[in-house]
Protein backbone atom coordinates (compact mmCIF):
# COMPACT_ATOMS: atom_id res chain seq x y z
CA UNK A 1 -71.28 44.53 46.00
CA UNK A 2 -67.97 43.33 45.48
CA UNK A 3 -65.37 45.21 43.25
CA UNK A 4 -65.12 43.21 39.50
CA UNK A 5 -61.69 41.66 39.20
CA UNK A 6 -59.66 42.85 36.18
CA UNK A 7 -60.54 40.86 33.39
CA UNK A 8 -58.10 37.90 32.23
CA UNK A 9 -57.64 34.27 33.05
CA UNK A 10 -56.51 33.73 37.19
CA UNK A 11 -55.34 30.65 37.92
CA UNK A 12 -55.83 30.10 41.41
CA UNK A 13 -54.11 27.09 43.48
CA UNK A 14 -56.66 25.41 46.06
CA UNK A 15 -56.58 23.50 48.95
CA UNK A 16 -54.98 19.69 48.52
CA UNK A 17 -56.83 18.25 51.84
CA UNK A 18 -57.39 20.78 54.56
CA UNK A 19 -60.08 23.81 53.71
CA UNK A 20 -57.72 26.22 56.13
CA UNK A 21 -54.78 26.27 53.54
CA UNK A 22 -56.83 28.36 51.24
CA UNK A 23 -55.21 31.87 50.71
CA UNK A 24 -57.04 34.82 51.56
CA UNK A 25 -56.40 36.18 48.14
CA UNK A 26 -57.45 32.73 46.39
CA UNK A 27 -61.02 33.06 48.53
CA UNK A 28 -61.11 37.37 47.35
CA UNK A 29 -60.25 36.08 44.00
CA UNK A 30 -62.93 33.10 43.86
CA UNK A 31 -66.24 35.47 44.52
CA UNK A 32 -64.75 38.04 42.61
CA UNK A 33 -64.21 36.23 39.56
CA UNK A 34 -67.38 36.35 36.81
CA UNK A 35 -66.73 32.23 36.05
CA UNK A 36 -64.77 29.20 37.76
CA UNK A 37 -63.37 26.63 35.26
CA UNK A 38 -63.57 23.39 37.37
CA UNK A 39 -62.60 20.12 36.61
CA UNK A 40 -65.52 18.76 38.83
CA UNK A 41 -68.21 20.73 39.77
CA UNK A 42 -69.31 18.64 42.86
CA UNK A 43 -65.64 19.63 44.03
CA UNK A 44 -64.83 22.77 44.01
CA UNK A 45 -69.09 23.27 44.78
CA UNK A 46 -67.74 22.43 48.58
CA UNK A 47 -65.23 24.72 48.43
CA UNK A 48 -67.23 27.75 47.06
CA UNK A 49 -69.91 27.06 50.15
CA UNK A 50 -67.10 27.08 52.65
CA UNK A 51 -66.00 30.48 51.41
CA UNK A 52 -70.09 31.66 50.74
CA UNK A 53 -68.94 32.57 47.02
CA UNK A 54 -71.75 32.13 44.53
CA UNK A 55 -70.17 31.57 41.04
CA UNK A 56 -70.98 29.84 37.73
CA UNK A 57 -69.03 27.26 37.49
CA UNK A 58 -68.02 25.65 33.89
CA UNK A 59 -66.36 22.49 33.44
CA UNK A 60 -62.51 22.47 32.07
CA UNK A 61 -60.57 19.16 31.95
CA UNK A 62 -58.47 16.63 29.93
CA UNK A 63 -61.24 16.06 27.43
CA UNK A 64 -62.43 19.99 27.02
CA UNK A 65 -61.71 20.44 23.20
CA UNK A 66 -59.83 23.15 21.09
CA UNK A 67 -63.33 24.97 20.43
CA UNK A 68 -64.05 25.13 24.38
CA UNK A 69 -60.94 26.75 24.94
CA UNK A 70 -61.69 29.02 22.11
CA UNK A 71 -64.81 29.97 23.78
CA UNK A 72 -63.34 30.77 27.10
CA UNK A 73 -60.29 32.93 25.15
CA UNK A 74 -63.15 35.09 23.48
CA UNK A 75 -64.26 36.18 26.63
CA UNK A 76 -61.12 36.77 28.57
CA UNK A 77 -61.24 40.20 27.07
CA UNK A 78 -64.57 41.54 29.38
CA UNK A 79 -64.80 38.94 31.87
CA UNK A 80 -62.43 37.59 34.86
CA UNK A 81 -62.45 33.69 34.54
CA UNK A 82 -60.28 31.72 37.58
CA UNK A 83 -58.68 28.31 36.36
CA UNK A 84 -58.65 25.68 39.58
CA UNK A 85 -58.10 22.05 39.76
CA UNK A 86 -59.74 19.92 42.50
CA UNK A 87 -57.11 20.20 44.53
CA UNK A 88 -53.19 21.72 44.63
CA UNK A 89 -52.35 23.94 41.68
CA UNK A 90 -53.86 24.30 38.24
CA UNK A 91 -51.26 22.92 35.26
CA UNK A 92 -49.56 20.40 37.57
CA UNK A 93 -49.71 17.03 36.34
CA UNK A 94 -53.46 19.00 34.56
CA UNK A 95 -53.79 19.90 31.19
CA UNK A 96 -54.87 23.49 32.41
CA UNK A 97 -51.57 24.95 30.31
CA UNK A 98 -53.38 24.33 26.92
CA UNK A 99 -55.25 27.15 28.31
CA UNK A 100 -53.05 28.79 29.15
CA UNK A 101 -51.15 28.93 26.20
CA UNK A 102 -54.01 29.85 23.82
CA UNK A 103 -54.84 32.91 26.53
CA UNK A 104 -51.54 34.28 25.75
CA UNK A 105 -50.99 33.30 21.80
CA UNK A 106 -54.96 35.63 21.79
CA UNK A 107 -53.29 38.49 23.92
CA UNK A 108 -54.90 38.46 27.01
CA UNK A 109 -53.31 38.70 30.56
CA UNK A 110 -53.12 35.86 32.68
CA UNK A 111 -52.60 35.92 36.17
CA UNK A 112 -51.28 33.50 39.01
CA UNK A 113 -52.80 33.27 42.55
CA UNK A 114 -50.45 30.56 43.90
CA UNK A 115 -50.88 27.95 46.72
CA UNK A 116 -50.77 24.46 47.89
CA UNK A 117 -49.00 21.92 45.17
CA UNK A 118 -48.68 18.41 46.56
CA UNK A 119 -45.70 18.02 45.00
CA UNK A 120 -44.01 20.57 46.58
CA UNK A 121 -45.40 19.72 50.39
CA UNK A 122 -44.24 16.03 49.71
CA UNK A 123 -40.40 17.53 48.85
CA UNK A 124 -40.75 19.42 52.22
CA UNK A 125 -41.43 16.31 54.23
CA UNK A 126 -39.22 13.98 52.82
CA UNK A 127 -35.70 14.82 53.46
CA UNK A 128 -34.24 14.67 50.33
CA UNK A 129 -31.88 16.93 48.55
CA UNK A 130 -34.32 19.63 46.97
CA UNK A 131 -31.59 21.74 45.38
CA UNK A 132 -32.55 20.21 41.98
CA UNK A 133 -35.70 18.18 41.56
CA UNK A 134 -37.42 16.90 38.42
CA UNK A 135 -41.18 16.67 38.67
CA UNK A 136 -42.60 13.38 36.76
CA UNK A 137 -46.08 13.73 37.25
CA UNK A 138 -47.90 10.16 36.37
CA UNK A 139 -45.86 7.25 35.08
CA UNK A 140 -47.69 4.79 32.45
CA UNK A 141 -49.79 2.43 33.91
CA UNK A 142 -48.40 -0.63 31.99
CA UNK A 143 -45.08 -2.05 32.83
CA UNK A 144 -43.22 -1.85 29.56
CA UNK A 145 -43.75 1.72 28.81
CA UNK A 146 -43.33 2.51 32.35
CA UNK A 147 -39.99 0.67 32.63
CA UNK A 148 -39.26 2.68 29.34
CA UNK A 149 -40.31 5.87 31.26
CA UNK A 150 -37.83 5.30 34.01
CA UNK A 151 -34.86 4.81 31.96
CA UNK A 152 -35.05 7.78 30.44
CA UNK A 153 -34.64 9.47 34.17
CA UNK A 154 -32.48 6.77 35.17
CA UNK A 155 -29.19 9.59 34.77
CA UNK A 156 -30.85 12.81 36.03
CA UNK A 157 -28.95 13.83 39.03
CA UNK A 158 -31.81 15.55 40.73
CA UNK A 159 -34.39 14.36 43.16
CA UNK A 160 -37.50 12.80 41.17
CA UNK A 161 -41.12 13.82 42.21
CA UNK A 162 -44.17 11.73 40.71
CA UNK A 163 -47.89 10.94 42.00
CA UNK A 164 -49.21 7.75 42.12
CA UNK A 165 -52.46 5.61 43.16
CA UNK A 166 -52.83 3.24 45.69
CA UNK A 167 -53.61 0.29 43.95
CA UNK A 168 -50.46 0.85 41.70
CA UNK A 169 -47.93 2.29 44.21
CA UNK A 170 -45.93 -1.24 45.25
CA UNK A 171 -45.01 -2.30 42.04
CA UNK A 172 -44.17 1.64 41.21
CA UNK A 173 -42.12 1.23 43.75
CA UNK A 174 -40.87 -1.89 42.50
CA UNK A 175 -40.34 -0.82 38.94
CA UNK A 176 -38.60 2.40 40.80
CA UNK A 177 -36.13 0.10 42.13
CA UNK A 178 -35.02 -2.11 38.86
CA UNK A 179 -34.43 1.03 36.59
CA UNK A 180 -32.88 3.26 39.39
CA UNK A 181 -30.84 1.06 41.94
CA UNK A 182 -32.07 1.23 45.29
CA UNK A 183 -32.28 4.95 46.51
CA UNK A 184 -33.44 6.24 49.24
CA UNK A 185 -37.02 7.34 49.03
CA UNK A 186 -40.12 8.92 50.45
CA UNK A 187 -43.85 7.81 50.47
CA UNK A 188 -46.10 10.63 51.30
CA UNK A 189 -49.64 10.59 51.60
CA UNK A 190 -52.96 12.08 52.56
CA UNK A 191 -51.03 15.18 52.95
CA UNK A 192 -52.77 17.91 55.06
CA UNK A 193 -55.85 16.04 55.94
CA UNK A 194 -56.30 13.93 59.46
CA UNK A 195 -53.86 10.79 58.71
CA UNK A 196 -51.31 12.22 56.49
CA UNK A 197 -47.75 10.58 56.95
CA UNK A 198 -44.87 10.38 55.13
CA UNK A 199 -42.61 6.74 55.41
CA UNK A 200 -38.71 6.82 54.31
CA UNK A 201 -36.81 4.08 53.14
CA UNK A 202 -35.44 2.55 50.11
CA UNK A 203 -37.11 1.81 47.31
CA UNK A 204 -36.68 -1.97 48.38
CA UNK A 205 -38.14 -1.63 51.67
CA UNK A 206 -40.96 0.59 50.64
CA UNK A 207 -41.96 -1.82 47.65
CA UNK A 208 -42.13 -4.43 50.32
CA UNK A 209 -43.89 -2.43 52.80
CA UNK A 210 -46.85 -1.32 50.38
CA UNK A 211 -46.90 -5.04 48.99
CA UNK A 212 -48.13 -6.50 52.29
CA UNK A 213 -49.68 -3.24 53.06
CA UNK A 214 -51.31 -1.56 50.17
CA UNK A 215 -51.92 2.12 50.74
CA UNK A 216 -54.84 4.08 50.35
CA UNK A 217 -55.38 7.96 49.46
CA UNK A 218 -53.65 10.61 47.45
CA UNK A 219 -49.64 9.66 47.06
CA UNK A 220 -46.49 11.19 46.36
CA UNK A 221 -43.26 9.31 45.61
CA UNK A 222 -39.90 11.35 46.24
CA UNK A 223 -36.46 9.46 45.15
CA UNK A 224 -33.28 10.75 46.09
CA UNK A 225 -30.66 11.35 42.89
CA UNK A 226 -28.20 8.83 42.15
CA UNK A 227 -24.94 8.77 44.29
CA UNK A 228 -22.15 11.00 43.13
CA UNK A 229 -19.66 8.94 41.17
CA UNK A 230 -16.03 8.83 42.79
CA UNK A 231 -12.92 10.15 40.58
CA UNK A 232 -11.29 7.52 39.76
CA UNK A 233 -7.36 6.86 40.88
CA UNK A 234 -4.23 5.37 39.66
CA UNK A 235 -5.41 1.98 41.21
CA UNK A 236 -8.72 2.09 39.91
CA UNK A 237 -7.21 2.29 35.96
CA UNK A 238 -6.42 -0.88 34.12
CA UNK A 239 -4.54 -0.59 31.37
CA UNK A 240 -4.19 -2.49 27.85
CA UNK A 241 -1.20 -1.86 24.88
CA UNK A 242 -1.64 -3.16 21.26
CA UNK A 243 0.88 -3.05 18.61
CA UNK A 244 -0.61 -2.62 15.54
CA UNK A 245 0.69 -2.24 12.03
CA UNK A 246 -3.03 -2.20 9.92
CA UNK A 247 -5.56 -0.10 10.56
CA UNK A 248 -8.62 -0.18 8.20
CA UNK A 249 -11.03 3.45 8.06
CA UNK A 250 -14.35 3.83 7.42
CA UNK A 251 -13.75 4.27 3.74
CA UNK A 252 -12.15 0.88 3.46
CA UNK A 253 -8.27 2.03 2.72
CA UNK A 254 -5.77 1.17 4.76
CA UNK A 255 -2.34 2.88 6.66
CA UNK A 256 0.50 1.48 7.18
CA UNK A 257 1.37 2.37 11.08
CA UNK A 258 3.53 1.49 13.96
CA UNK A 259 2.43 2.65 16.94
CA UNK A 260 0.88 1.71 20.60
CA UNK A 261 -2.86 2.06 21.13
CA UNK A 262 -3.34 2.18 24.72
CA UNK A 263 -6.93 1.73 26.23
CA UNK A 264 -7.53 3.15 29.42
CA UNK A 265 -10.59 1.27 31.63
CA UNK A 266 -11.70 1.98 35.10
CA UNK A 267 -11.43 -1.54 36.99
CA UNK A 268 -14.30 -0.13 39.12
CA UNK A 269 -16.72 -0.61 36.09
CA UNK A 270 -16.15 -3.86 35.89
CA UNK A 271 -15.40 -4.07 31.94
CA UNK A 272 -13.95 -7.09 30.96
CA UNK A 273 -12.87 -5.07 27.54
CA UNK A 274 -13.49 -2.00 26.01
CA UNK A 275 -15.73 -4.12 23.70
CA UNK A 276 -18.29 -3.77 26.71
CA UNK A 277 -18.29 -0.35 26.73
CA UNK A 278 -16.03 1.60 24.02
CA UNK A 279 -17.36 4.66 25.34
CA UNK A 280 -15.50 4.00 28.51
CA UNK A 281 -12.29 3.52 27.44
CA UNK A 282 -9.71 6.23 26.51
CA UNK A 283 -7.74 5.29 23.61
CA UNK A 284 -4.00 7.02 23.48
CA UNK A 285 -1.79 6.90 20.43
CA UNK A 286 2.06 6.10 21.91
CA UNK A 287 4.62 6.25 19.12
CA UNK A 288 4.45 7.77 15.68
CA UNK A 289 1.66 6.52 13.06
CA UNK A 290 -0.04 7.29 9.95
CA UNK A 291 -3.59 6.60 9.81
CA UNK A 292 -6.88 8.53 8.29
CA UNK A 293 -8.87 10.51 10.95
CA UNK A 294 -10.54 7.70 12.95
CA UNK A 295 -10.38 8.01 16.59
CA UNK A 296 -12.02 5.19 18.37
CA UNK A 297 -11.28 1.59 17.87
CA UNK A 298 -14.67 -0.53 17.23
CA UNK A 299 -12.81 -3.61 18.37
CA UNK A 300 -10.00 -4.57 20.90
CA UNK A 301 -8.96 -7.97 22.18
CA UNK A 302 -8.42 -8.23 25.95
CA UNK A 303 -6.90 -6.15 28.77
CA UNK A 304 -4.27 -7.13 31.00
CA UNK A 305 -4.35 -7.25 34.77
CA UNK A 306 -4.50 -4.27 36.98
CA UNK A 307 -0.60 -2.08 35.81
CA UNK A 308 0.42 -4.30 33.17
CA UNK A 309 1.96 -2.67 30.13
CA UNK A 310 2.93 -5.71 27.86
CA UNK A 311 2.84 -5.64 23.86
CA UNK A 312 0.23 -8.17 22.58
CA UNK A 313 0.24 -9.86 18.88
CA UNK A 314 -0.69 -7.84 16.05
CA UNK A 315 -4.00 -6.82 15.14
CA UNK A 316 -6.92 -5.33 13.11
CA UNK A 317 -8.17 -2.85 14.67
CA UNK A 318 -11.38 -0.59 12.72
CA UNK A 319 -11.64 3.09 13.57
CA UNK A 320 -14.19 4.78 13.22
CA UNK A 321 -15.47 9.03 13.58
């Protein structure tokens, strides 16, 4: 008779294609364990006959409710329960931490049997940087919140990991490519199992390659970080000089001044005026003034060409905190 497992919650990783890639430890811990949370029983059923462990299994997924989980935290205390998913490891991209959680808020252990993650295998194959990597799980289905999803990643400089299905993954792709530029990319699929591969590219030429092509299987997108932004140098700087004598504050009241604002812009932005983008422009006080603790103009008229320093006509110009 097997030796009982200490009692707690073990969340044990399984296989994500190929049967071989189970742990020995994960198999020890499966028949030892008094219960299985599954998310499908006709799953993880194959794997338990591969490995000759004869378990009760219980069903755990996205729509088990606060009372189930309740249920399985009440007997934590006597019993060893294992967490798995159908495939990869439990709480990635699967509402398994909920479980989690309310095992530790009740005081019982919790422990982690770890193992295959598709996520991690597709990072492996795709030869992007995987110093830093941000792991997106699903996006949305529908295009607006999806495009909405994206842009809030656009900035992250780290490597992005997501899953996707085949029917969806070209205009992914696609939407990949309008909110992030064109980065280089990976596509990898079907990983472990008999036909996995793994196709590089941008996110252009993949789009266009699972468009005519659409794929089948289990995927996972990698995208490579943005490209590092250059310092910019003397030549890149454009530079504009007002002479002012009003400026109006927040309040309303107004200084009487004499001074120079000079805007700094990077010509490699492409700003036509710091109106495009006042938060790229670095505003200088030259001269002596009096004025009443703004410090960025909400308004400037033009710049002049690449190194030229000329005064231009008097303005308004609003500051603001």
């Amino acid at each position: 008779m097997l030796e009982k497992l200490a009692p707690g919650l073990h969340v044990v990783a399984t296989p994500i294609g190929n049967l071989a890639d189970l742990s020995p430890r994960a198999a020890d811990t499966l028949r030892r364990a008094d219960r299985i949370l599954v998310e499908d029983t006709r799953v993880t059923g194959k794997l338990l006959n591969h490995i000759g462990a004869k378990v009760p299994m219980t069903r755990y997924d996205d729509h088990s409710s606060d009372r189930d989980r309740e249920a399985i935290v009440a007997r934590l205390g006597d019993e060893a329960i294992a967490l798995v998913s159908d495939a990869g490891t439990p709480l990635i991209s699967d509402p398994g931490y909920k479980l989690v959680r309310a095992a530790r808020a009740a005081g019982q252990s919790v422990h982690t049997v770890p193992g295959p993650s598709a996520a991690i295998a597709a990072l492996t194959l795709a030869g992007l940087p995987t110093d830093r990597f941000l792991f997106l799980g699903f996006l949305p289905p529908k295009a607006k919140a999806r495009a909405d999803a994206i842009a809030e990643i656009a900035a992250v400089r780290a490597t992005l990991v997501l899953y996707e299905s085949g029917p969806r993954l070209a205009a992914t792709l696609a939407a990949l490519g309008d909110g992030l530029g064109d980065r280089e990319a990976a596509v990898a699929r079907e990983l472990t199992k008999l036909h996995e591969e793994c196709v590089t590219g941008t996110l252009e030429q993949l789009a266009e390659r699972y468009a005519a092509a659409p794929a089948r299987g289990e995927i996972v997108i990698v995208v490579g970080p943005p490209a590092p932004k250059e310092a910019a140098s003397d030549a890149d700087l454009s530079y504009c000089d007002y002479s002012t004598t009003i400026l109006t504050t927040p309040g309303g009241s107004t200084g009487q001044a004499s001074f120079v604002v000079r805007s700094v812009v990077r010509a490699a932005d492409g700003l036509e005026d710091c109106t495009s983008s006042p938060g790229a422009c670095v505003l200088v006080a030259v001269g002596v003034g009096q004025y009443y603790g703004g410090y960025a103009a909400s308004a400037v008229p033009h710049k002049t060409g690449l190194g030229g320093l000329p005064n231009v006509a008097s303005t308004d110009l609003t500051f603001g905190p």
